[in-house]
Protein backbone atom coordinates (compact mmCIF):
# COMPACT_ATOMS: atom_id res chain seq x y z
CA UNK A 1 0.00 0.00 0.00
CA UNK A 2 1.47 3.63 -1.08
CA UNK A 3 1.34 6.40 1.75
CA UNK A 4 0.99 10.12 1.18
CA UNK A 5 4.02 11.70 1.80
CA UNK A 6 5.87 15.29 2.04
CA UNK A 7 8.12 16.17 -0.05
CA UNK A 8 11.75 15.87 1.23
CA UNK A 9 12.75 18.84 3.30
CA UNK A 10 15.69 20.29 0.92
CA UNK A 11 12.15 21.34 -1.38
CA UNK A 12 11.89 24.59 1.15
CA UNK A 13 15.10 25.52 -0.04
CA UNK A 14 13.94 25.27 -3.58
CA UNK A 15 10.59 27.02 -2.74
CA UNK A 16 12.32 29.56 -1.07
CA UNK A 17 15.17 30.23 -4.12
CA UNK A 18 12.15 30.20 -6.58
CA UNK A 19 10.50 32.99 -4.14
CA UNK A 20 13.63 35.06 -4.02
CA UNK A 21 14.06 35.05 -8.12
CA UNK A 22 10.60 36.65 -8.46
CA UNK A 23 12.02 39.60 -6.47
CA UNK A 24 15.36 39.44 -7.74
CA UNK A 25 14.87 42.27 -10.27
CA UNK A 26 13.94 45.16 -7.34
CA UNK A 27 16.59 43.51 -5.18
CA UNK A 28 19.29 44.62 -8.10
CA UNK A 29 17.32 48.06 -8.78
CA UNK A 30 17.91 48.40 -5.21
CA UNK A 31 21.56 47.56 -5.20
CA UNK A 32 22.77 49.60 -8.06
CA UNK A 33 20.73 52.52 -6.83
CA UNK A 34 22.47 52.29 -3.00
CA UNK A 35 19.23 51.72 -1.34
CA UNK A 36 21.02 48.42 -0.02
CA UNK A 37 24.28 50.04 1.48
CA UNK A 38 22.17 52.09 4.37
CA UNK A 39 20.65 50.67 7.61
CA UNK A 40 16.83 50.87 6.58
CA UNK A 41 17.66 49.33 2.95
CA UNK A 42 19.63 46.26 4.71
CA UNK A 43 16.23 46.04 7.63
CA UNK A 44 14.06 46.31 4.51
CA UNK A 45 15.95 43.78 2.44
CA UNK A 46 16.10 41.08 5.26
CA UNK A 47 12.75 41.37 6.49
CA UNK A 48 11.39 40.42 2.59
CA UNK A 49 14.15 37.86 2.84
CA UNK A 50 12.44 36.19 6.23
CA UNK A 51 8.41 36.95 4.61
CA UNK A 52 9.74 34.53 1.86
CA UNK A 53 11.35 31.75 3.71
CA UNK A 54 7.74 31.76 5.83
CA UNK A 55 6.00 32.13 2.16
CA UNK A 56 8.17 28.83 1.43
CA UNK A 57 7.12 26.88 4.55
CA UNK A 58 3.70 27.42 3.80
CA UNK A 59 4.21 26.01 0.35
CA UNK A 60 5.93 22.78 1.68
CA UNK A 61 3.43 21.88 4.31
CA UNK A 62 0.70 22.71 1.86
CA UNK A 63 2.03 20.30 -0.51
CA UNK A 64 1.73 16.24 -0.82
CA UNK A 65 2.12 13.84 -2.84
CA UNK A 66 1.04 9.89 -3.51
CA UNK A 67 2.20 7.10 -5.82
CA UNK A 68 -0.09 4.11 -6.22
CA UNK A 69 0.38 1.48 -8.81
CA UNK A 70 -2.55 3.22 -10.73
CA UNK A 71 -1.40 6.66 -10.61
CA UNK A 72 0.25 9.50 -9.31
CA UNK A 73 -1.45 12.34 -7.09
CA UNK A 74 -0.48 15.29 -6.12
CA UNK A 75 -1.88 17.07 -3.01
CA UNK A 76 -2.04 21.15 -2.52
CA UNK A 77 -3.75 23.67 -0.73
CA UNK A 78 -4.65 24.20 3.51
CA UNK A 79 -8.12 26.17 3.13
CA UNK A 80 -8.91 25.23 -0.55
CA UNK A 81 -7.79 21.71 -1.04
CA UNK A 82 -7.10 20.88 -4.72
CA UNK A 83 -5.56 17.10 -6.02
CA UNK A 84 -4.31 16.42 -9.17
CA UNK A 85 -4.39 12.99 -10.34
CA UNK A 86 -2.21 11.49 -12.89
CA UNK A 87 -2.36 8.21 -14.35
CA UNK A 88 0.73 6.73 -15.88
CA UNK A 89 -0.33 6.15 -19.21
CA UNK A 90 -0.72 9.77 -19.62
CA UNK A 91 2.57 11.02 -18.58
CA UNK A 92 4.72 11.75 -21.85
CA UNK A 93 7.70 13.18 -20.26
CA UNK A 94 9.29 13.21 -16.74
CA UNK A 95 12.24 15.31 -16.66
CA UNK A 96 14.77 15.25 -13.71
CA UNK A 97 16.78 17.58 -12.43
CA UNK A 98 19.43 17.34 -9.10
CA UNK A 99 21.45 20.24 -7.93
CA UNK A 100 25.19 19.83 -6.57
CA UNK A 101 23.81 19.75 -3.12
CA UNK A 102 21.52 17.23 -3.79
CA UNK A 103 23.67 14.21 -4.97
CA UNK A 104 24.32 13.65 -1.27
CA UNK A 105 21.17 13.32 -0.03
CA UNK A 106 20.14 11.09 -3.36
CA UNK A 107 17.51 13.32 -3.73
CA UNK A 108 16.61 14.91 -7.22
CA UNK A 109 13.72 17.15 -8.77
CA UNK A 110 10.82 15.51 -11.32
CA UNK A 111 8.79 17.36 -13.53
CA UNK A 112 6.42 15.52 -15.25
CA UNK A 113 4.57 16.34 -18.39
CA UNK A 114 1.45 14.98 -20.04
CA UNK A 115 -0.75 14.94 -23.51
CA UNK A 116 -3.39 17.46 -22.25
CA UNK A 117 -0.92 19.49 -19.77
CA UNK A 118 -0.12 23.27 -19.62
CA UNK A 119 1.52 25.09 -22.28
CA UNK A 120 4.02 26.77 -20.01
CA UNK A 121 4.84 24.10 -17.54
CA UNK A 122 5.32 20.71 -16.62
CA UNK A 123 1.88 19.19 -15.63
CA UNK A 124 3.36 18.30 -12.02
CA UNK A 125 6.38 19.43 -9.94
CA UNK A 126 8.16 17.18 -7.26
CA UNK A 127 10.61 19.62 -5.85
CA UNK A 128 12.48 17.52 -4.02
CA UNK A 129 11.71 13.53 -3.56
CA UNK A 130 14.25 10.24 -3.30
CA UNK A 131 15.83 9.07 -6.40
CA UNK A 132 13.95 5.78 -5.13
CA UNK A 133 10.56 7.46 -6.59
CA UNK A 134 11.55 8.08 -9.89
CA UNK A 135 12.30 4.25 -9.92
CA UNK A 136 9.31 3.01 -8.73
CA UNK A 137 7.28 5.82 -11.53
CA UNK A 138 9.24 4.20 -13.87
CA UNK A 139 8.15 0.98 -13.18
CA UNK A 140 4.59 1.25 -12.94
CA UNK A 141 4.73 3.62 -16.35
CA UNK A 142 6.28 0.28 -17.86
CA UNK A 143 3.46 -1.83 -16.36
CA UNK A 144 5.93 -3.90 -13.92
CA UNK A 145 6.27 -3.23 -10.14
CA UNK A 146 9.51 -4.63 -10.41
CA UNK A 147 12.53 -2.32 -10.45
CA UNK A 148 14.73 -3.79 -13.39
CA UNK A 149 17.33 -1.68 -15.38
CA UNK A 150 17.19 -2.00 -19.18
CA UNK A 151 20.29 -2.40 -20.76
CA UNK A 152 21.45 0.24 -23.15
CA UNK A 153 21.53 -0.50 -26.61
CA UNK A 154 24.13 2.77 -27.38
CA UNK A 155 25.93 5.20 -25.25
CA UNK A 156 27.35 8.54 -26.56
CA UNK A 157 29.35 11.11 -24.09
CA UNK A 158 30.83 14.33 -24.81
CA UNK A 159 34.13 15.04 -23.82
CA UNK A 160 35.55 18.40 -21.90
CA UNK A 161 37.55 19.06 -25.32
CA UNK A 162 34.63 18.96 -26.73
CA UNK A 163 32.85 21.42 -24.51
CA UNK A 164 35.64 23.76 -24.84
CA UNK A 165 35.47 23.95 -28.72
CA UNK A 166 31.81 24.37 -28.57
CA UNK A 167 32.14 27.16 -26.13
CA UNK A 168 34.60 29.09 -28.23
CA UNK A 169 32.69 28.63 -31.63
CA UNK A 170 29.36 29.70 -29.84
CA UNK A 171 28.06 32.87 -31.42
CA UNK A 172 25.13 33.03 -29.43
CA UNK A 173 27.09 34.78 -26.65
CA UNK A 174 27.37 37.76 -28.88
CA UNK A 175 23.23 38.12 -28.07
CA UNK A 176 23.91 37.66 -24.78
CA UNK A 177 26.68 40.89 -25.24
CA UNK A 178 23.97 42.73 -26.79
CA UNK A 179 21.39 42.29 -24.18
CA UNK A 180 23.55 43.20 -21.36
CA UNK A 181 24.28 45.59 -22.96
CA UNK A 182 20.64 46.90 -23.10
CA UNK A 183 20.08 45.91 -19.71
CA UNK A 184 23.48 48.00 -18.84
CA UNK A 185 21.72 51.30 -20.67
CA UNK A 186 18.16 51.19 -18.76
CA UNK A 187 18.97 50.29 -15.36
CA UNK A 188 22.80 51.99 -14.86
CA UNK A 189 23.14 55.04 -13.22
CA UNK A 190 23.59 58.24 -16.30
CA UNK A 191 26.85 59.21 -14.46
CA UNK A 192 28.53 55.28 -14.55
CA UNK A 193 27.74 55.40 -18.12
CA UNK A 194 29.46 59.07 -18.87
CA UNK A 195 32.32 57.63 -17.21
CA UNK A 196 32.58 55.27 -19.04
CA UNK A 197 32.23 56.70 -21.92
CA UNK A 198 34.96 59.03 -20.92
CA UNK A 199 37.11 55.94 -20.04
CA UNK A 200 36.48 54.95 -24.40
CA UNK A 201 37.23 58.11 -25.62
CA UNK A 202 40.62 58.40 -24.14
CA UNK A 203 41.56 54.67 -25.10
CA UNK A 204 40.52 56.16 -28.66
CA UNK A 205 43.04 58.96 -28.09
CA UNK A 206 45.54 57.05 -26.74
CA UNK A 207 46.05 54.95 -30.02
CA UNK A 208 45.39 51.86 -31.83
CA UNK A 209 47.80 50.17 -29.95
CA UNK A 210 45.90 50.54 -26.56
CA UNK A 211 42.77 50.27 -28.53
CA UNK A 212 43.70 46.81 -29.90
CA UNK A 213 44.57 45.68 -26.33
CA UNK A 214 40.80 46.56 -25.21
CA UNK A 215 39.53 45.21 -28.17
CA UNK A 216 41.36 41.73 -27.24
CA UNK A 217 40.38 41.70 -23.60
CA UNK A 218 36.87 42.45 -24.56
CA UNK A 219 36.95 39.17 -26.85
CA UNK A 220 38.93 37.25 -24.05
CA UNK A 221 36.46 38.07 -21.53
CA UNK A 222 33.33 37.15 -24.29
CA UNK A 223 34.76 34.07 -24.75
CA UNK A 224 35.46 33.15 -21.03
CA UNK A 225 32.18 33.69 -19.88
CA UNK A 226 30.81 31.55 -23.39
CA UNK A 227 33.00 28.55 -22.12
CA UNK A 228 32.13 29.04 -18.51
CA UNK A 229 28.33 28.78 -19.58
CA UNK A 230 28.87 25.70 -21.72
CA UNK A 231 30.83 23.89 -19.10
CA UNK A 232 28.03 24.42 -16.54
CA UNK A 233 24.92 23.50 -19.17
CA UNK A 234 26.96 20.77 -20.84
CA UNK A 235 29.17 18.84 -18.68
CA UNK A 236 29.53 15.46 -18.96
CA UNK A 237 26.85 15.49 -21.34
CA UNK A 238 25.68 12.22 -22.18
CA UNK A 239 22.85 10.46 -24.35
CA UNK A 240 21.53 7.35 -24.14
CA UNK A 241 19.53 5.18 -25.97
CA UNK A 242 17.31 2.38 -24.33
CA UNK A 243 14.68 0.55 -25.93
CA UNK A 244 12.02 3.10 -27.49
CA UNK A 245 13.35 5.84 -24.79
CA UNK A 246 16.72 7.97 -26.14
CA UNK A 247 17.44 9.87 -22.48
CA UNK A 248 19.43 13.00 -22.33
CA UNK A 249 21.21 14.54 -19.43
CA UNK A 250 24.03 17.04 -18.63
CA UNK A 251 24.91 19.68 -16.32
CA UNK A 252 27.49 20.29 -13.47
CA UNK A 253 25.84 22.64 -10.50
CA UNK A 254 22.12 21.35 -11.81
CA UNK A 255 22.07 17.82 -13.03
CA UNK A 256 19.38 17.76 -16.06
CA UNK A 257 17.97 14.53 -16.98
CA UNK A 258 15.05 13.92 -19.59
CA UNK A 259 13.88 10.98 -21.35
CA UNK A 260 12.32 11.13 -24.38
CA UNK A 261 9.81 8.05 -25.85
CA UNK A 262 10.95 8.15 -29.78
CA UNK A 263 7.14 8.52 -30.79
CA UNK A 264 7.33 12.35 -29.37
CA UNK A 265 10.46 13.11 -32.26
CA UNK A 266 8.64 15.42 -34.77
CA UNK A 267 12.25 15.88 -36.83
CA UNK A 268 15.76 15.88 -36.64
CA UNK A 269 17.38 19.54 -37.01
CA UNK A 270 20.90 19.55 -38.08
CA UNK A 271 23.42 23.09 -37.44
CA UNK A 272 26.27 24.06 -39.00
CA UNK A 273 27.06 27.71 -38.13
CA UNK A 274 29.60 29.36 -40.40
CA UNK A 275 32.74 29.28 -37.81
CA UNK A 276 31.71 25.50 -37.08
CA UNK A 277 31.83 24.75 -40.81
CA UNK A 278 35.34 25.58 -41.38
CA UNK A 279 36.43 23.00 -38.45
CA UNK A 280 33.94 20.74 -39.89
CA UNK A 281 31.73 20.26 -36.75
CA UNK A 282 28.07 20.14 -36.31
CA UNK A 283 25.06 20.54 -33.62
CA UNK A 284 22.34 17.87 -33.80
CA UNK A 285 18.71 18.89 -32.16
CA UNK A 286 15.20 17.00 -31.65
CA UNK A 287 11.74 18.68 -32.07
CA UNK A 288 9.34 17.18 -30.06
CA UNK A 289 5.72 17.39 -29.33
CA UNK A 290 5.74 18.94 -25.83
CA UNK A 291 8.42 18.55 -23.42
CA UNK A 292 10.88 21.15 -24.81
CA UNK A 293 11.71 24.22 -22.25
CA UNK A 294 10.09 27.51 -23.30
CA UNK A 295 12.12 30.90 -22.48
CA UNK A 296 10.79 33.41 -21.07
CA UNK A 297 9.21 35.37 -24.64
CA UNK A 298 7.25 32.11 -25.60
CA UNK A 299 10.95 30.96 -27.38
CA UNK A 300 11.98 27.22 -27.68
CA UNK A 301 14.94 25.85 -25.68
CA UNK A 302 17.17 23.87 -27.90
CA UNK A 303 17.03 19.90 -27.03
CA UNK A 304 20.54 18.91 -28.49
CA UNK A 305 21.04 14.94 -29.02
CA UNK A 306 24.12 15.45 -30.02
CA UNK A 307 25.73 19.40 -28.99
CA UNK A 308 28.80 18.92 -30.98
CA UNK A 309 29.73 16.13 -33.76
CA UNK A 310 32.65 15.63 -36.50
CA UNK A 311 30.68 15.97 -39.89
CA UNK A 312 32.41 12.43 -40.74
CA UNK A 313 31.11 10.79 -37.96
CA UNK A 314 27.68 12.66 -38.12
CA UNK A 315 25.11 9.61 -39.86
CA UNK A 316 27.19 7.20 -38.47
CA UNK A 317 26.31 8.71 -34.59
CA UNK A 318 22.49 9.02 -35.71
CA UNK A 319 22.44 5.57 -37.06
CA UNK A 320 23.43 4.46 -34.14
CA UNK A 321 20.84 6.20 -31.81
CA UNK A 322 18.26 6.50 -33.89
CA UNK A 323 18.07 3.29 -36.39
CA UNK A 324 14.65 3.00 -37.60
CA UNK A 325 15.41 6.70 -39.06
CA UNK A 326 18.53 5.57 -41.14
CA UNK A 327 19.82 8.51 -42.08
CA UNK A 328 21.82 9.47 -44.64
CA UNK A 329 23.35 12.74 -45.85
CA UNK A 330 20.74 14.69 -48.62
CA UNK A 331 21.21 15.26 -52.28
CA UNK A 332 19.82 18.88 -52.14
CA UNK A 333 18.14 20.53 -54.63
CA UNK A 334 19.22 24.23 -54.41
CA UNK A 335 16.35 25.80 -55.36
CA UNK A 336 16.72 29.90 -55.57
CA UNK A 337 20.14 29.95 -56.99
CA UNK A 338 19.10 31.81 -59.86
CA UNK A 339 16.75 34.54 -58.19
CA UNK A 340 19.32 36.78 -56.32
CA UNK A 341 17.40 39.73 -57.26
CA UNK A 342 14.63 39.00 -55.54
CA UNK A 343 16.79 38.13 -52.16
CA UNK A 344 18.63 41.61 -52.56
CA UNK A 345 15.77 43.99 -53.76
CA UNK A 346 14.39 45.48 -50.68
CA UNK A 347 18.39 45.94 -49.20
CA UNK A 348 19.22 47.84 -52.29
CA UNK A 349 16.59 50.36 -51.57
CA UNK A 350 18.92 51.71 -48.73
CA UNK A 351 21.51 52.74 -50.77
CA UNK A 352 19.64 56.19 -51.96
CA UNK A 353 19.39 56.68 -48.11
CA UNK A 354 23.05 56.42 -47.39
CA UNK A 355 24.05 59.96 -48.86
CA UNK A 356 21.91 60.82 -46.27
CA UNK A 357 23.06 59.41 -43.63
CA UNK A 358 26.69 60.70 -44.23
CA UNK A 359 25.54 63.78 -44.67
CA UNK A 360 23.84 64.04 -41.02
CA UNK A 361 27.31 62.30 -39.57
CA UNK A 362 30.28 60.73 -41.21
CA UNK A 363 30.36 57.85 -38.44
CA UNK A 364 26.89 57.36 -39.00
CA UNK A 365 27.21 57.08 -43.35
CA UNK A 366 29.86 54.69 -41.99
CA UNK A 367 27.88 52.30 -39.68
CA UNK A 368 24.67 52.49 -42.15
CA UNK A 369 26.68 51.19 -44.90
CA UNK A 370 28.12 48.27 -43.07
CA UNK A 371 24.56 47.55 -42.01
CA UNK A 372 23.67 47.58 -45.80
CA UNK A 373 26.67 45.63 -46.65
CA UNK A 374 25.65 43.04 -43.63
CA UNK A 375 21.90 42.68 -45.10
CA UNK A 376 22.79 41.66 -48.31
CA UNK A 377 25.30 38.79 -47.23
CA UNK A 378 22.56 37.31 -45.00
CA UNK A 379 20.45 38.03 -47.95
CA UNK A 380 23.26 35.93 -50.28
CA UNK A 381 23.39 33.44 -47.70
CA UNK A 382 19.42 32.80 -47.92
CA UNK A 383 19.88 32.21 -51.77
CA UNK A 384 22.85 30.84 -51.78
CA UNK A 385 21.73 27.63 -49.54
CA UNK A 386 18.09 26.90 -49.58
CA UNK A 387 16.92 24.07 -50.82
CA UNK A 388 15.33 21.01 -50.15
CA UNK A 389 15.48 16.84 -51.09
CA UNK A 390 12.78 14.34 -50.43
CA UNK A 391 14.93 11.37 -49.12
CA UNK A 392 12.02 8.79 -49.32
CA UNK A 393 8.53 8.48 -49.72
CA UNK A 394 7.73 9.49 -46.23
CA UNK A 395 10.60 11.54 -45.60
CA UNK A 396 11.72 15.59 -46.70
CA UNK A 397 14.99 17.34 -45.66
CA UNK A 398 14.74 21.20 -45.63
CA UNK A 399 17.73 23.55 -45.46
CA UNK A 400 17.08 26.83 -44.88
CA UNK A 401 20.04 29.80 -43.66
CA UNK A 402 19.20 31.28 -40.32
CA UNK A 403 22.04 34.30 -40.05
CA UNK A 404 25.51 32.62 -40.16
CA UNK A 405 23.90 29.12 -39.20
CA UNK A 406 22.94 26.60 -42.42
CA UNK A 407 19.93 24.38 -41.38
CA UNK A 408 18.79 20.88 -42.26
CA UNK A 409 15.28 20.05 -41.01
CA UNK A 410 14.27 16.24 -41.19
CA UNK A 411 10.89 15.44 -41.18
CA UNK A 412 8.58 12.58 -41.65
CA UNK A 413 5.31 13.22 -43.70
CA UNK A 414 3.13 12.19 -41.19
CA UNK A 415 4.33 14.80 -38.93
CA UNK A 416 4.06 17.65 -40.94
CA UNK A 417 0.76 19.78 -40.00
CA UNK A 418 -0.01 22.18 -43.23
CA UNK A 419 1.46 23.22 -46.54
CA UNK A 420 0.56 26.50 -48.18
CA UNK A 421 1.94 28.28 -51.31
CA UNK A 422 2.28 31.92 -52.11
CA UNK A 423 3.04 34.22 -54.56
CA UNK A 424 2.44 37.89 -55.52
CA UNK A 425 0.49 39.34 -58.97
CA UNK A 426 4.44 40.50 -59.78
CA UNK A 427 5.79 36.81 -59.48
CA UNK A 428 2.90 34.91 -60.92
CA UNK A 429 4.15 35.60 -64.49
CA UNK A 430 7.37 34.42 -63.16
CA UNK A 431 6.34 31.25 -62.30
CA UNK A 432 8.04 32.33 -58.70
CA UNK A 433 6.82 32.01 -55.79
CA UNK A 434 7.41 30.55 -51.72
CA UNK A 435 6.06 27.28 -49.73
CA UNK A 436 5.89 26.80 -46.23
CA UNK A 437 5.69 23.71 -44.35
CA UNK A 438 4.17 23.49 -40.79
CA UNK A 439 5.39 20.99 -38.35
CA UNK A 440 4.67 20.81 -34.58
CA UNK A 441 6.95 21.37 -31.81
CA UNK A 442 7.42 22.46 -28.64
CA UNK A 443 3.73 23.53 -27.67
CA UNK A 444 3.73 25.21 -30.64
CA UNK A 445 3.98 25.13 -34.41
CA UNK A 446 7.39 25.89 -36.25
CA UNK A 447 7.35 27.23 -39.89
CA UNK A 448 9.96 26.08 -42.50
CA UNK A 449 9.82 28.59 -45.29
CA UNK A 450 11.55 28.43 -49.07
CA UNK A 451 11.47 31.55 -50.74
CA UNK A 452 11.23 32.64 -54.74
CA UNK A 453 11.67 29.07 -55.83
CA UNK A 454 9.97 27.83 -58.89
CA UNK A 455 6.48 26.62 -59.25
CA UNK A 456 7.69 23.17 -60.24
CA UNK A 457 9.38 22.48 -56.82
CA UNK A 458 6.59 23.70 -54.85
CA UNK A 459 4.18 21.44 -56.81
CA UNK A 460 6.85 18.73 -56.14
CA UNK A 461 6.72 19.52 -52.10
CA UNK A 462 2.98 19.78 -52.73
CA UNK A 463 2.69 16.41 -54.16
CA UNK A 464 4.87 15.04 -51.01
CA UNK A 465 2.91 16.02 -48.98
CA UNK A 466 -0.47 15.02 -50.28
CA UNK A 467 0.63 11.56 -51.33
């Protein structure tokens, strides 16, 4: 017979972190404005600190939970009781996650997701419960009260050298520059910032030499923090596949684990940023229905199965996690290679603009025509490599350029949602015009788009998809 139990007592700590991070924004206001530094700011600041921990207590012995053979239930509330029942066969995803301090206490986090769950979050949190628990789910999910490990079939592990190279070639931290940078402009005090700007001009005046040396340091600290991030999300990253269940984990302070059943894969998404392709690497990702972490503007976390791969050893890794796929590099069919116009046209409408622009301000002329110049490579880059192959019967590969990143999209027919065409009254006579193909993931829908390709290859895609 199961018992209802609490959760373990490390989950007030949690509670009590997750309380803090809602306030965390007017706790930095506060710093960076002083308010912390005086006697009332510190009394202020501590007693919020103590109404939190209390708000966390309440939380924990509010908060329940039961596992029976038949289900899962989850127990909430002191005035207005609420339970939330969960039978196995309709969890899709449990995802686990154990902090550093954890590990010691072999205690870990679940979040479990289901088919007719929230869009935003996991359908039921265990904050803090016994690896022993996850076990015994896992069992009753597979029908057998018996705790038996399944062997692996294949084991893939990524290696610190690894890490490293895919923290230095990660371009993504120069958004992450950009947004501080943002953040740095709204919420800094206006005298930091003349000071600093102060502090520029004189390293200007000083000479290029000096200049350079900033420059470098800059770069040196970008990079840093890139590989310090990677080593945290990514260490000892390791996949593994297990009958019909491929399960992911990684992490060094917070220990992520998730385990995916194969019949959630909508496609196979294959990277190849531009700094990546000259060392002949690549980043493999899954779209799934449901289960993939959403950021905080509705955006899609990245699920990598494989975060860094040689391109020689790339099919051979797939085949050997994911067999019943068999994949196998495309023959692509570059599709817009003749309709650079059409890419460029609305870019070289700036160019009238640029005589003004240099006539308000030389640096500005300066910066607006390396903007221009920027648009029209990305532009190049769209025509240059979009294109698409259908691989099998049931089975279409679309590449598409996303900024300096080529990507190959793998999808079954099955899974894909919609197809629509369109075209303008101007590139009708043409024969010209764009398809999109709609495929679900996340707890959304994802778009793959072609642009001013010819009428024949839509009507090909078309056909694929209606066969």
């Amino acid at each position: 017979m199961s018992e209802r139990k609490r959760f373990h007592p490390l989950a007030i700590l949690i509670y009590w972190v997750q309380a803090v991070r809602g306030w965390l924004f007017l706790f930095f206001i506060f710093l960076i404005n002083g308010g912390i530094a005086t006697l009332f700011g510190a009394i202020v600041a501590g007693i919020v600190l103590v109404l939190l921990l209390f708000f966390a207590l309440g939380k924990y012995f509010s908060r329940s939970y039961e596992v029976t053979p038949q289900k899962m239930v989850i127990y909430h509330g002191i005035i207005r009781k609420k339970e939330t029942d969960i039978p196995y066969h309709r969890m899709q995803t449990i995802k686990q996650r154990q902090w550093f301090f954890f590990k010691p206490f072999h205690v870990t986090q679940l979040l479990i997701e289901t088919a007719g769950g929230d869009e935003t979050k996991a359908e039921a949190s265990l904050p803090a419960v016994k690896e022993e628990v996850l076990r015994q789910i896992e069992a009753y999910r597979q029908g057998d009260q018996v705790e038996e490990e399944t062997a692996e079939t294949y084991d893939y592990q990524v290696t610190n050298g690894q890490i490293f190279l895919f923290g230095l070639t990660d371009l993504s931290i120069l958004a992450s520059l950009f947004a501080f940078l943002v953040l740095i402009d709204e919420l800094i005090p206006e005298k930091w910032l003349e000071a600093a700007t102060t502090t520029a001009e004189s390293i200007l005046r000083a000479g290029w030499m000096l200049t350079i040396a900033v420059s470098f340091l800059i770069i040196l600290l970008g990079a840093s923090f890139s590989l310090l991030k990677n080593f945290i999300q990514y260490y000892n990253f390791r996949v593994s596949r297990s009958q019909q269940t491929l399960t992911i984990e990684s992490g060094l302070f917070e220990r992520k684990t998730q385990k995916i059943p194969l019949d959630k894969i909508q496609g196979i998404r294959i990277r190849q940023q531009l700094l990546r392709k000259l060392l002949g690497i690549s980043t493999v990702e899954l779209m799934l229905a449901g289960g993939q972490e959403v950021k905080g503007e509705g955006e899609i976390t990245k699920l990598y199965l494989l975060p860094i791969v040689k391109q020689e050893n790339l099919y051979q890794m797939l085949g050997a996690l994911l067999p019943e796929w068999k994949m196998q590099e495309p023959d692509l069919q570059f599709v817009s290679r003749n309709s650079l116009w059409y890419f460029w046209r609305w870019n070289v409408l700036w160019l009238p603009v640029l005589a003004g622009f240099f006539w308000f301000n030389h640096w500005a002329g300066i910066s607006a025509v390396v903007l221009v110049l920027f648009l029209l490579l990305f532009s190049w880059f769209d025509y240059q490599y979009q294109g698409y192959a259908i691989q099998t019967k049931s089975r279409i590969c679309i590449q598409t350029y996303e900024l300096w990143t080529s990507v190959q999209t793998f999808v079954e027919r099955p899974k894909v949602q919609a197809v629509t065409e369109q075209t303008t009254k101007w590139l009708y006579p043409k024969q010209i015009g764009h398809v999109k193909l709609f495929v679900k993931a996340g707890q959304g829908t994802e778009t793959m788009q072609l642009r001013y390709i010819k009428k024949e290859a839509i009507q090909e895609i078309k056909a694929f998809y209606e066969s």
